[in-house]
PDB file of N, CA and C in Angstrom:
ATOM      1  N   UNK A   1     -13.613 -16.675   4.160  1.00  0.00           N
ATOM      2  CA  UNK A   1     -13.526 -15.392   3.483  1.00  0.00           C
ATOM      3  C   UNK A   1     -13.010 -14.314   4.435  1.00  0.00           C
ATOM      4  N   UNK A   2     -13.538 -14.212   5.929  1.00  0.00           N
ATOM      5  CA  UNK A   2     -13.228 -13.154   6.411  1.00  0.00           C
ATOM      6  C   UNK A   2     -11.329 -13.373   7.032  1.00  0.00           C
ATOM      7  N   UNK A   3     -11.013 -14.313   7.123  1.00  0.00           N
ATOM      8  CA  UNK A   3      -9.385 -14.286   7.142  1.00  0.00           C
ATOM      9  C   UNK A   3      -8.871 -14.107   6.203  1.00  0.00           C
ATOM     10  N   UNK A   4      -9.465 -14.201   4.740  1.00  0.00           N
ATOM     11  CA  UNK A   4      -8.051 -14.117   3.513  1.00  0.00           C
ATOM     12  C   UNK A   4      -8.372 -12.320   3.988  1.00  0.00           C
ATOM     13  N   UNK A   5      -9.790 -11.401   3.630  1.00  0.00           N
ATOM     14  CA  UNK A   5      -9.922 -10.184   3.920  1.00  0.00           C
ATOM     15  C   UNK A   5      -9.003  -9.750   5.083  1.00  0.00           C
ATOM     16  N   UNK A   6      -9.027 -10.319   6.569  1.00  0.00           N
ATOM     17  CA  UNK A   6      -8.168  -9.632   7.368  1.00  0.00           C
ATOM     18  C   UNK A   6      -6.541  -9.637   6.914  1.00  0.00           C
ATOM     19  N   UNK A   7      -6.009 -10.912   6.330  1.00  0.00           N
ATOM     20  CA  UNK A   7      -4.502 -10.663   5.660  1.00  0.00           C
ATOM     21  C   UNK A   7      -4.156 -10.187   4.670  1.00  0.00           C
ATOM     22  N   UNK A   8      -5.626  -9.623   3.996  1.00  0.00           N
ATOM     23  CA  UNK A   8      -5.463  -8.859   2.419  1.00  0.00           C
ATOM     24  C   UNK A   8      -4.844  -7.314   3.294  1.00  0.00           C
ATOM     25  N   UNK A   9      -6.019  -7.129   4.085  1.00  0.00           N
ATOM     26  CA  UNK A   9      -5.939  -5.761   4.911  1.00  0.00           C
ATOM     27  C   UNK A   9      -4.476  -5.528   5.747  1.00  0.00           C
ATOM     28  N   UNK A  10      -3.907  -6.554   6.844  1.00  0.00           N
ATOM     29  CA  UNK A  10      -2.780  -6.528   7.246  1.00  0.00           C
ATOM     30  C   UNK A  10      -1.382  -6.298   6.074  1.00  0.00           C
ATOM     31  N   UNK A  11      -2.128  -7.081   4.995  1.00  0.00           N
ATOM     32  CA  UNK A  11      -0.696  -7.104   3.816  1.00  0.00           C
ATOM     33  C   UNK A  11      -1.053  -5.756   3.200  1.00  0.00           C
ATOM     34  N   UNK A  12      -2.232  -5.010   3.045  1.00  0.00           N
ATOM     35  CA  UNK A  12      -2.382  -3.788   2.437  1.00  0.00           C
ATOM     36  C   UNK A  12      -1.515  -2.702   3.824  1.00  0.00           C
ATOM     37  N   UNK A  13      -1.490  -2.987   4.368  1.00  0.00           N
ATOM     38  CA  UNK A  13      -0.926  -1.708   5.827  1.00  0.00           C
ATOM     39  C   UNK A  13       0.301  -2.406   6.177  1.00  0.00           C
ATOM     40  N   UNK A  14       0.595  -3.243   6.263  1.00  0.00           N
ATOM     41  CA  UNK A  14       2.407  -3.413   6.561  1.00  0.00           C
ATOM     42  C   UNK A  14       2.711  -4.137   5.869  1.00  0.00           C
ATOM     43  N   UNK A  15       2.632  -4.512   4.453  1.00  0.00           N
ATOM     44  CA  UNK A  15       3.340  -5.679   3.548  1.00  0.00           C
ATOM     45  C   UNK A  15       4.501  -5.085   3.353  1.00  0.00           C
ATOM     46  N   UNK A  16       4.933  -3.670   3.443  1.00  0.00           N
ATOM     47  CA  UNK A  16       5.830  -3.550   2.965  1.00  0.00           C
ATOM     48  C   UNK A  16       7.176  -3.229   4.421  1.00  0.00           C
ATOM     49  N   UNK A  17       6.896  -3.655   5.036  1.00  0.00           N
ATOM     50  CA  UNK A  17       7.359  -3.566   6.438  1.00  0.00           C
ATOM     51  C   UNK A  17       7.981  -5.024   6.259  1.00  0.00           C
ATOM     52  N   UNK A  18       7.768  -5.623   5.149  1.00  0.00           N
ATOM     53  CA  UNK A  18       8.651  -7.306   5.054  1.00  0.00           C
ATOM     54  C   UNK A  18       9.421  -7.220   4.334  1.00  0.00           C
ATOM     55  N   UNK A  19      10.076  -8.368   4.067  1.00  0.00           N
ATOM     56  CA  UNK A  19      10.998  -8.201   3.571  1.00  0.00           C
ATOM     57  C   UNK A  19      10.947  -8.729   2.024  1.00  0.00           C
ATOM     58  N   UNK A  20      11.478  -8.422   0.923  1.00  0.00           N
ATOM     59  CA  UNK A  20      10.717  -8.534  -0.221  1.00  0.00           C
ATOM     60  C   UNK A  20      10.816  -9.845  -0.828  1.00  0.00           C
ATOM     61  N   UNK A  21      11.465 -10.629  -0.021  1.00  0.00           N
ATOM     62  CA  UNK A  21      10.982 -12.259  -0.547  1.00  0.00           C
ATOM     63  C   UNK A  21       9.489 -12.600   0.112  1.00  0.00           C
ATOM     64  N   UNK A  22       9.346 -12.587   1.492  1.00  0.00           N
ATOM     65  CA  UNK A  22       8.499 -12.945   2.427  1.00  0.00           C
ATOM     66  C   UNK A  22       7.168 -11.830   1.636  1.00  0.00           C
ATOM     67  N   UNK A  23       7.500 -10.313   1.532  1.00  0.00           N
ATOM     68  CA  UNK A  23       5.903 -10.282   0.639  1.00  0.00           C
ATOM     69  C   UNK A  23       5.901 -10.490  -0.381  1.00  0.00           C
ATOM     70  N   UNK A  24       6.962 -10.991  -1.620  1.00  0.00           N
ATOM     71  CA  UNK A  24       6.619 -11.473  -2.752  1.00  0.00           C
ATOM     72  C   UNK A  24       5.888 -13.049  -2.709  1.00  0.00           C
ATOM     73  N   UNK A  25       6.805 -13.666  -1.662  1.00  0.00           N
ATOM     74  CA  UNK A  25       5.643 -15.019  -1.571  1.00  0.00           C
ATOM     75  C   UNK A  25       4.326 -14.630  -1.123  1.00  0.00           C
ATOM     76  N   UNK A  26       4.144 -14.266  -0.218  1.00  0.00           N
ATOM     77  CA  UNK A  26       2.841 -14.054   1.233  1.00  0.00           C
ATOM     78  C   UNK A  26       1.893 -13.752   0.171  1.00  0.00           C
ATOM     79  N   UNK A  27       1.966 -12.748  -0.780  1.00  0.00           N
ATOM     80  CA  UNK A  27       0.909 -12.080  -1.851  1.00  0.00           C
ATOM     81  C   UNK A  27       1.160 -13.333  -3.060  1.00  0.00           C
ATOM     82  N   UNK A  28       2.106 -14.295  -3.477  1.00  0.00           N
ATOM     83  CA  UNK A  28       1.598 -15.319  -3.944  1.00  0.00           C
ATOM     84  C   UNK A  28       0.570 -16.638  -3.374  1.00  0.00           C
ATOM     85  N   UNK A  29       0.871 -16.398  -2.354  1.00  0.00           N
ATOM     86  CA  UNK A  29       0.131 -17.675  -1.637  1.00  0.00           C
ATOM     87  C   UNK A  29      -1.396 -17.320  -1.175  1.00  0.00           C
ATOM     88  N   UNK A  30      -1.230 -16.007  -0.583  1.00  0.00           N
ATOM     89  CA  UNK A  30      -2.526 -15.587  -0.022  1.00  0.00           C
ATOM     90  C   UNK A  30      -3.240 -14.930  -0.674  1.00  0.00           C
ATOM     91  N   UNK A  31      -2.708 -13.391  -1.429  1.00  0.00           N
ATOM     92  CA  UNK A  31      -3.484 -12.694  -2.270  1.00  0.00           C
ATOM     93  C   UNK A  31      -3.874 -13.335  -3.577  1.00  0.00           C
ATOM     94  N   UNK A  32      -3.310 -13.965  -3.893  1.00  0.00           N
ATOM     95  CA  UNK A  32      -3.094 -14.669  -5.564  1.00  0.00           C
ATOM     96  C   UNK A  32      -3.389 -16.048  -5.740  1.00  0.00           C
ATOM     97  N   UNK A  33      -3.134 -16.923  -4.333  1.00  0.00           N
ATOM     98  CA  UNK A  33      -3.865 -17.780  -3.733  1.00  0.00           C
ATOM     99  C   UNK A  33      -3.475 -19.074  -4.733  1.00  0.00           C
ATOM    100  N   UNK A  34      -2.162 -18.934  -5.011  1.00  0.00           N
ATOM    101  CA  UNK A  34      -1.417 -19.469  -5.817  1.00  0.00           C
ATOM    102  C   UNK A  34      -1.079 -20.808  -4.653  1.00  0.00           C
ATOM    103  N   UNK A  35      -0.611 -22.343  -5.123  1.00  0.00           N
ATOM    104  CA  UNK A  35      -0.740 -23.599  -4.349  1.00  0.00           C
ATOM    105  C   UNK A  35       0.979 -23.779  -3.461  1.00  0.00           C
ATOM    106  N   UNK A  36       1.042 -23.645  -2.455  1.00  0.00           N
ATOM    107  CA  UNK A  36       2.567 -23.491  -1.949  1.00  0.00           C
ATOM    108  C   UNK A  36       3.383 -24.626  -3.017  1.00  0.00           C
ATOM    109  N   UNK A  37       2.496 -25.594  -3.170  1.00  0.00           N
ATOM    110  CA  UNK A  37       3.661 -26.454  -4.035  1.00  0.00           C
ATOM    111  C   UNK A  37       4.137 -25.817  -5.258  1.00  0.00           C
ATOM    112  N   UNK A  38       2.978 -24.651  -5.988  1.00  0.00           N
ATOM    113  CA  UNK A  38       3.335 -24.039  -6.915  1.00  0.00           C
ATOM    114  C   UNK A  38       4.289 -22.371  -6.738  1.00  0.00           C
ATOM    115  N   UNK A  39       4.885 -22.337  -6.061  1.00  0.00           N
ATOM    116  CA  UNK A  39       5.184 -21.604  -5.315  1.00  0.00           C
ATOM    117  C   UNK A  39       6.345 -22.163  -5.132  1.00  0.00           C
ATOM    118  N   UNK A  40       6.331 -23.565  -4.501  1.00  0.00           N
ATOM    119  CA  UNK A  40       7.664 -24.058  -4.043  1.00  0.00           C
ATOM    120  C   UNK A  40       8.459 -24.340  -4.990  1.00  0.00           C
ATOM    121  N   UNK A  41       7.950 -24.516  -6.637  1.00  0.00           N
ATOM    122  CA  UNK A  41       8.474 -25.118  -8.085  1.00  0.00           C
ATOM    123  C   UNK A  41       8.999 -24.110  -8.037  1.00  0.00           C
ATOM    124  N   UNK A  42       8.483 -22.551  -8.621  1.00  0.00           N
ATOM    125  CA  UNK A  42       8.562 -21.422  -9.515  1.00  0.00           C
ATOM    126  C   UNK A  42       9.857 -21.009  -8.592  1.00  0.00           C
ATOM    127  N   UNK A  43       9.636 -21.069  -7.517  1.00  0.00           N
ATOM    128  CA  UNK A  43      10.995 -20.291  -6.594  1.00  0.00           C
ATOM    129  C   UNK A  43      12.227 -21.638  -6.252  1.00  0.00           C
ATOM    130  N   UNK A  44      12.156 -22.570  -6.485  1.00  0.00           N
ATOM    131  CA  UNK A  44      13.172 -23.622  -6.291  1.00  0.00           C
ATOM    132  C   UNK A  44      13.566 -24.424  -4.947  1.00  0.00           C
ATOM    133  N   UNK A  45      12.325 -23.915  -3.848  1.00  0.00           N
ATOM    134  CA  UNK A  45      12.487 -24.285  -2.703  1.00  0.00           C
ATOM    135  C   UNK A  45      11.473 -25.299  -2.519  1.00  0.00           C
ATOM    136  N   UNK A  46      11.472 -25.820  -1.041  1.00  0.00           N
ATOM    137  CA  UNK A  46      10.573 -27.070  -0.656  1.00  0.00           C
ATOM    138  C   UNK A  46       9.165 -26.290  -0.304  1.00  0.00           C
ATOM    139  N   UNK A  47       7.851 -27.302  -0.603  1.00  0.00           N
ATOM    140  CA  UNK A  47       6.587 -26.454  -0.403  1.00  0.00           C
ATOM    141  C   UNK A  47       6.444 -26.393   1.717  1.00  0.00           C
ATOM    142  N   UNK A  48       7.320 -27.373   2.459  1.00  0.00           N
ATOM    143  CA  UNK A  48       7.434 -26.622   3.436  1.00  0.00           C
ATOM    144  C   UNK A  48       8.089 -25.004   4.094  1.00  0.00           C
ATOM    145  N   UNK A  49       8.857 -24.596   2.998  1.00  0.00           N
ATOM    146  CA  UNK A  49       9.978 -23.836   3.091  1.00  0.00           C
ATOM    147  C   UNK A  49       9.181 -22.605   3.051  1.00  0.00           C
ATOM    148  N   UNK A  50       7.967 -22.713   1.792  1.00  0.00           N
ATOM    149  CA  UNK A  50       6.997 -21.693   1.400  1.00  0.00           C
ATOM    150  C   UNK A  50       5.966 -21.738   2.404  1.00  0.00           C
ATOM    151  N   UNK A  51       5.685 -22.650   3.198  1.00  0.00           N
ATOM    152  CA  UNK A  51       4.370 -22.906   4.449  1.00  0.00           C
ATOM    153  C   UNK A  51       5.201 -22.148   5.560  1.00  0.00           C
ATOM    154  N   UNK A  52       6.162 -22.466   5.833  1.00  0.00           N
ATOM    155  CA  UNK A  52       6.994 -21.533   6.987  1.00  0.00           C
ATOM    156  C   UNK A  52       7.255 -19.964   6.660  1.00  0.00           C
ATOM    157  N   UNK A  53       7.245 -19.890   5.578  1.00  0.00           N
ATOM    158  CA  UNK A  53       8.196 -18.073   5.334  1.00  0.00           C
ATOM    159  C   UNK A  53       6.745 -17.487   5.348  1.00  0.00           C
ATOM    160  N   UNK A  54       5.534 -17.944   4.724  1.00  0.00           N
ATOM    161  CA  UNK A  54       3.727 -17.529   4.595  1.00  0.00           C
ATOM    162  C   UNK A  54       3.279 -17.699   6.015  1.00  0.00           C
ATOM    163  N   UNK A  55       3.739 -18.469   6.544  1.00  0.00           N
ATOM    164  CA  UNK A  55       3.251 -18.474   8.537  1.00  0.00           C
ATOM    165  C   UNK A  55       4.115 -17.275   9.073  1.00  0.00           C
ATOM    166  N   UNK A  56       5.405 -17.831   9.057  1.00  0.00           N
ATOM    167  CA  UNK A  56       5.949 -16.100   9.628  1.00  0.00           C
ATOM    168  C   UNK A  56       5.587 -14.617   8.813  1.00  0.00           C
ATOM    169  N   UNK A  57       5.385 -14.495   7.855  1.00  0.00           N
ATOM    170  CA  UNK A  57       5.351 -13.302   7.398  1.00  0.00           C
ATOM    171  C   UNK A  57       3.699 -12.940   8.109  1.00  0.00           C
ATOM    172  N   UNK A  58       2.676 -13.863   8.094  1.00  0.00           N
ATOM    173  CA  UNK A  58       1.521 -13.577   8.200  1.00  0.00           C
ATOM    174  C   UNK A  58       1.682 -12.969  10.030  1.00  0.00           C
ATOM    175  N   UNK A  59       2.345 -14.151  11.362  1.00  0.00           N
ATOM    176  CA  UNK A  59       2.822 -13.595  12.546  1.00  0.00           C
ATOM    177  C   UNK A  59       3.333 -12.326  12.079  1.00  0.00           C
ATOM    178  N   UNK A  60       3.960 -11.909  11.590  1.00  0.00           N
ATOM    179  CA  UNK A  60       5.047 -10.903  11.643  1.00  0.00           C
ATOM    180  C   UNK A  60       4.031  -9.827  11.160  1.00  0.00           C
ATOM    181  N   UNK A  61       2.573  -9.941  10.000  1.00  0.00           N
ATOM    182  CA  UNK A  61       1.801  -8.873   9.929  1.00  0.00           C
ATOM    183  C   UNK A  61       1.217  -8.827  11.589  1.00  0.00           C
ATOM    184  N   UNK A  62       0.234  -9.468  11.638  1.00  0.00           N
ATOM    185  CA  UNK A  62      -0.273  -9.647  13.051  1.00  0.00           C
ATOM    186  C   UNK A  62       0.477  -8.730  14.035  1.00  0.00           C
ATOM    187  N   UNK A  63       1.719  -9.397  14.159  1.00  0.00           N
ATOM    188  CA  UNK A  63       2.372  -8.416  15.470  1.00  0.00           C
ATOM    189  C   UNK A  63       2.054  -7.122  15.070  1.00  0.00           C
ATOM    190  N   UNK A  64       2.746  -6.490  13.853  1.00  0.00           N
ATOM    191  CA  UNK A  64       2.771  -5.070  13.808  1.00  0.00           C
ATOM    192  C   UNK A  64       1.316  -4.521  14.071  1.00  0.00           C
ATOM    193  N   UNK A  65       0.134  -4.887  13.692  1.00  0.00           N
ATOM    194  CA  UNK A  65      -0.740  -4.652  13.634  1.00  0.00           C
ATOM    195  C   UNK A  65      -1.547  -4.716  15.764  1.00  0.00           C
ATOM    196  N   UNK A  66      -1.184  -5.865  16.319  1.00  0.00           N
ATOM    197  CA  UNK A  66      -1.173  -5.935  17.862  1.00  0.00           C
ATOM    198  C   UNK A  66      -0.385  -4.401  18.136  1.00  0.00           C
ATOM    199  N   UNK A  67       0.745  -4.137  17.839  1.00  0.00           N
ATOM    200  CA  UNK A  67       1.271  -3.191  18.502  1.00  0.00           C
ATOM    201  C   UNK A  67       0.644  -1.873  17.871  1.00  0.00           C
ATOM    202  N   UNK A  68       0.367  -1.757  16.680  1.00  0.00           N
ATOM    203  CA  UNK A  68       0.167  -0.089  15.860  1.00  0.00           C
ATOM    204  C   UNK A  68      -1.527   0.092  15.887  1.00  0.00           C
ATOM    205  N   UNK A  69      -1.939  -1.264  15.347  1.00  0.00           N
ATOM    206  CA  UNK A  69      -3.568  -1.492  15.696  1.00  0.00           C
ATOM    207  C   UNK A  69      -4.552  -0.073  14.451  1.00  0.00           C
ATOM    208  N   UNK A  70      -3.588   0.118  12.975  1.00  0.00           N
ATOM    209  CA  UNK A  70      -3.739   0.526  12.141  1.00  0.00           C
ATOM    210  C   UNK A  70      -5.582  -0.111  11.784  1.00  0.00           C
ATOM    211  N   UNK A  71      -5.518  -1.230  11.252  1.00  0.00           N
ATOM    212  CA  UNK A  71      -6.327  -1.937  10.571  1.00  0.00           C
ATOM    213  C   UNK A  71      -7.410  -1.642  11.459  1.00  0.00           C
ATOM    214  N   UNK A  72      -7.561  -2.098  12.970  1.00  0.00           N
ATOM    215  CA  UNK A  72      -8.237  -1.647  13.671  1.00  0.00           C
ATOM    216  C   UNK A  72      -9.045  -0.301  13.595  1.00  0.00           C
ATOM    217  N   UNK A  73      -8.041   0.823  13.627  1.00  0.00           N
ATOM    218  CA  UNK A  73      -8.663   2.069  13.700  1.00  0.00           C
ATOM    219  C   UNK A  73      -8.946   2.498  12.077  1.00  0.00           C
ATOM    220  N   UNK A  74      -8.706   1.733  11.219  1.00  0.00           N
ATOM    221  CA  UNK A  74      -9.483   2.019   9.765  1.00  0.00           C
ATOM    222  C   UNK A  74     -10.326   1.438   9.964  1.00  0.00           C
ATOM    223  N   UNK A  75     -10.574   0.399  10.523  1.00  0.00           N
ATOM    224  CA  UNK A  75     -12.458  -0.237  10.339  1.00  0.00           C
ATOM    225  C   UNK A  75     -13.297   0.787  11.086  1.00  0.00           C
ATOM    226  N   UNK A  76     -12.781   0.915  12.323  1.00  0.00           N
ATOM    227  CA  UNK A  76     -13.771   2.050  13.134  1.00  0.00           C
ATOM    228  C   UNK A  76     -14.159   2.748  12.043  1.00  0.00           C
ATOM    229  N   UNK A  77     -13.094   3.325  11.796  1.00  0.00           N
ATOM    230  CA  UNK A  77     -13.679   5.212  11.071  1.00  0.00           C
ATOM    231  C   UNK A  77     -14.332   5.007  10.207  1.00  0.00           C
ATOM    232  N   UNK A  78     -14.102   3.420   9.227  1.00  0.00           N
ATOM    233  CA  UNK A  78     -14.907   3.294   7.844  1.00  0.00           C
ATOM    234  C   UNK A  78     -16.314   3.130   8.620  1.00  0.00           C
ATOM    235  N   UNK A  79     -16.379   2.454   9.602  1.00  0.00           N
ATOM    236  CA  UNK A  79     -18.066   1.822  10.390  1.00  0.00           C
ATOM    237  C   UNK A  79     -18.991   3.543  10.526  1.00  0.00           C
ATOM    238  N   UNK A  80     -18.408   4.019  11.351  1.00  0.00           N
ATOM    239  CA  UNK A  80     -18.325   5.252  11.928  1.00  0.00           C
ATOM    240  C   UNK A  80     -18.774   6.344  10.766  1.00  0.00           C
ATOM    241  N   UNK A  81     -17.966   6.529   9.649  1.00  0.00           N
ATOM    242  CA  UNK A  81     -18.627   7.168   8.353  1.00  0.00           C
ATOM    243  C   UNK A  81     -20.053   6.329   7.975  1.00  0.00           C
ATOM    244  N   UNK A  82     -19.693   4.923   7.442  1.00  0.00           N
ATOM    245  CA  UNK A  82     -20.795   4.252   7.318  1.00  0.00           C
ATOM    246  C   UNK A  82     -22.296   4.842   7.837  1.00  0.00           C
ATOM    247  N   UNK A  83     -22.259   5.036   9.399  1.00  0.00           N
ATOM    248  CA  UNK A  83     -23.402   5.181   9.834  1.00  0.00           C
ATOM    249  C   UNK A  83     -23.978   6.483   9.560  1.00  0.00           C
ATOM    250  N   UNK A  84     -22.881   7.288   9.839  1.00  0.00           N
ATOM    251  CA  UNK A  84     -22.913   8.691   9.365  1.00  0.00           C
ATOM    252  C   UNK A  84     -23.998   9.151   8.276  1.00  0.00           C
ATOM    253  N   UNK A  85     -23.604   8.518   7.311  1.00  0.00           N
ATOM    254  CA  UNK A  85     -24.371   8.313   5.782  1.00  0.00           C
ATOM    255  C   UNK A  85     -25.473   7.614   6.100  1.00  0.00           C
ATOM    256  N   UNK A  86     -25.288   6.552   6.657  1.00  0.00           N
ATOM    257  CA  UNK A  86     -27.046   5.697   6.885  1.00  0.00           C
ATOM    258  C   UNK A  86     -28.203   6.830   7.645  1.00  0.00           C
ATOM    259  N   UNK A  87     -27.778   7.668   8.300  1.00  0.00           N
ATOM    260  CA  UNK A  87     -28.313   8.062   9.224  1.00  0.00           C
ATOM    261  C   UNK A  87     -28.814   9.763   8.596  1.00  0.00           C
ATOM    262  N   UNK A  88     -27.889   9.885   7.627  1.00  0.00           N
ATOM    263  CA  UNK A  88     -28.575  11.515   7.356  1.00  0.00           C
ATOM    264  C   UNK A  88     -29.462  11.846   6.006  1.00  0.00           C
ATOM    265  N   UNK A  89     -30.378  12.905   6.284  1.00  0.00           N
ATOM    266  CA  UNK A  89     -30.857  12.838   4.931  1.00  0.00           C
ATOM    267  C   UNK A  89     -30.241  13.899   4.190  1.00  0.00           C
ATOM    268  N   UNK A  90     -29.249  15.068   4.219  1.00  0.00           N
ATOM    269  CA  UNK A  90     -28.767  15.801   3.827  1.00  0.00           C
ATOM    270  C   UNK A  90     -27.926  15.163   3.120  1.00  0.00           C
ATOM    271  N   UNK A  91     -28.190  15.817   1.642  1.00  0.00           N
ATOM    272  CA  UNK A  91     -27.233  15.375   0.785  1.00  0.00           C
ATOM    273  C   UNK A  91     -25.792  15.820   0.990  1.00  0.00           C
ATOM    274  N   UNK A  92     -25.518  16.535   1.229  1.00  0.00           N
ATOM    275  CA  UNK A  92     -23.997  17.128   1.589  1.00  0.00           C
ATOM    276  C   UNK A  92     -23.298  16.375   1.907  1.00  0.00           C
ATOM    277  N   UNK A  93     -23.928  15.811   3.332  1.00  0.00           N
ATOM    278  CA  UNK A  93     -23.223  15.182   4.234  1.00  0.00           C
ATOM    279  C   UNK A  93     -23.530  13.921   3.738  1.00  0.00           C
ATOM    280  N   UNK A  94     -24.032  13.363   3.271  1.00  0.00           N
ATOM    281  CA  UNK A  94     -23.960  11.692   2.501  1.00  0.00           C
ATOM    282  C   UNK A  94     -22.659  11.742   1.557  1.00  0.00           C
ATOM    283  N   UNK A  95     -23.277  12.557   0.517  1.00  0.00           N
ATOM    284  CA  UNK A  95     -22.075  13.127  -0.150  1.00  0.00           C
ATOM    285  C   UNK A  95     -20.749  12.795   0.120  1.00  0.00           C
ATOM    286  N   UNK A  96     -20.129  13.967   1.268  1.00  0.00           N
ATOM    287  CA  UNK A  96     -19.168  13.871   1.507  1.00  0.00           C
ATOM    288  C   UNK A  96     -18.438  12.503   2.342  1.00  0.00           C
ATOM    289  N   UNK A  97     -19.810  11.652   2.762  1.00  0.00           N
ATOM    290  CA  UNK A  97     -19.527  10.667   3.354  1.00  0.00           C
ATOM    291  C   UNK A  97     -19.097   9.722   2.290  1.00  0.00           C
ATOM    292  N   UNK A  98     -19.469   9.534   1.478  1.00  0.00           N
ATOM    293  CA  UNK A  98     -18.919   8.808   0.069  1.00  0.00           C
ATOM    294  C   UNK A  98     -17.571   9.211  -0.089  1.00  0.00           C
ATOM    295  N   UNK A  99     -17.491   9.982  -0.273  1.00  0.00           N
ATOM    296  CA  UNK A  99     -16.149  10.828  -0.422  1.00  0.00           C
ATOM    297  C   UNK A  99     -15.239  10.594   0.264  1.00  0.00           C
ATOM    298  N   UNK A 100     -15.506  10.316   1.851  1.00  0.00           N
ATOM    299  CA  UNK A 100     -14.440   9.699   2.700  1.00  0.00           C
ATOM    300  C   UNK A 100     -13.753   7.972   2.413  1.00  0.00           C
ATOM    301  N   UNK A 101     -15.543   7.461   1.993  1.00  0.00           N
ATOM    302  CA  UNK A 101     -15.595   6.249   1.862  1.00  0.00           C
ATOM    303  C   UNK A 101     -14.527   5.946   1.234  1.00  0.00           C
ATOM    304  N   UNK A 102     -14.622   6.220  -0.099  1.00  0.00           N
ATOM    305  CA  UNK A 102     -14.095   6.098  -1.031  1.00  0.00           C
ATOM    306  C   UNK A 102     -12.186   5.901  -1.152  1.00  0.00           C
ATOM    307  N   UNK A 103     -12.126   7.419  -0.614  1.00  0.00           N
ATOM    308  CA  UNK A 103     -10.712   7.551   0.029  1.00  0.00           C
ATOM    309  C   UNK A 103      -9.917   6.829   0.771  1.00  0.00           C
ATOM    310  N   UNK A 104     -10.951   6.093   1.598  1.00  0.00           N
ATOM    311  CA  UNK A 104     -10.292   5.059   2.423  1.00  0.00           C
ATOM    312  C   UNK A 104      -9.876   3.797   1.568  1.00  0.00           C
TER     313      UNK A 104
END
């Protein structure tokens, strides 16, 4: 569970940084979790063809994410609010901590 979540998250922050075959498959295979062989029918290619373009696109999130480290600094801040809210009894500030939550 926690790897399809980290490539849901990488494909939510740079999916579109691909190229639109590589995230139209990547979000069939991974988000949609659709079978590469079914994948390999619907698009006319070999189900290795779809295992290679879903490995590179997934490297190719990864890198951007090693270098920009986006995903990273959204978990902080979501943790970071999180506690925020665990920790106060003022409604305001719970409140508005929802409010961030949410946004994110």
């Amino acid at each position: 569970m926690e790897k399809i979540y980290q490539e849901a998250l990488l494909f939510d922050f740079y999916g579109e940084l691909l190229t639109d075959r590589q995230r139209e498959i990547f979000e069939e295979a991974v988000l949609n979790d659709y079978s590469l062989s079914e994948i390999a029918e619907e698009r006319g290619i070999s189900r290795q063809g779809v295992f290679d373009l879903v490995r590179r696109a997934g490297k190719t999130l990864e890198s951007y994410e090693e270098k920009l480290r986006l995903v990273r600094r959204f978990l902080e801040i979501r943790r970071k609010v999180e506690q925020i809210q665990e920790r106060t009894a003022d409604k305001e500030i719970r409140a508005l901590a929802s409010q961030i939550l949410e946004e994110l």
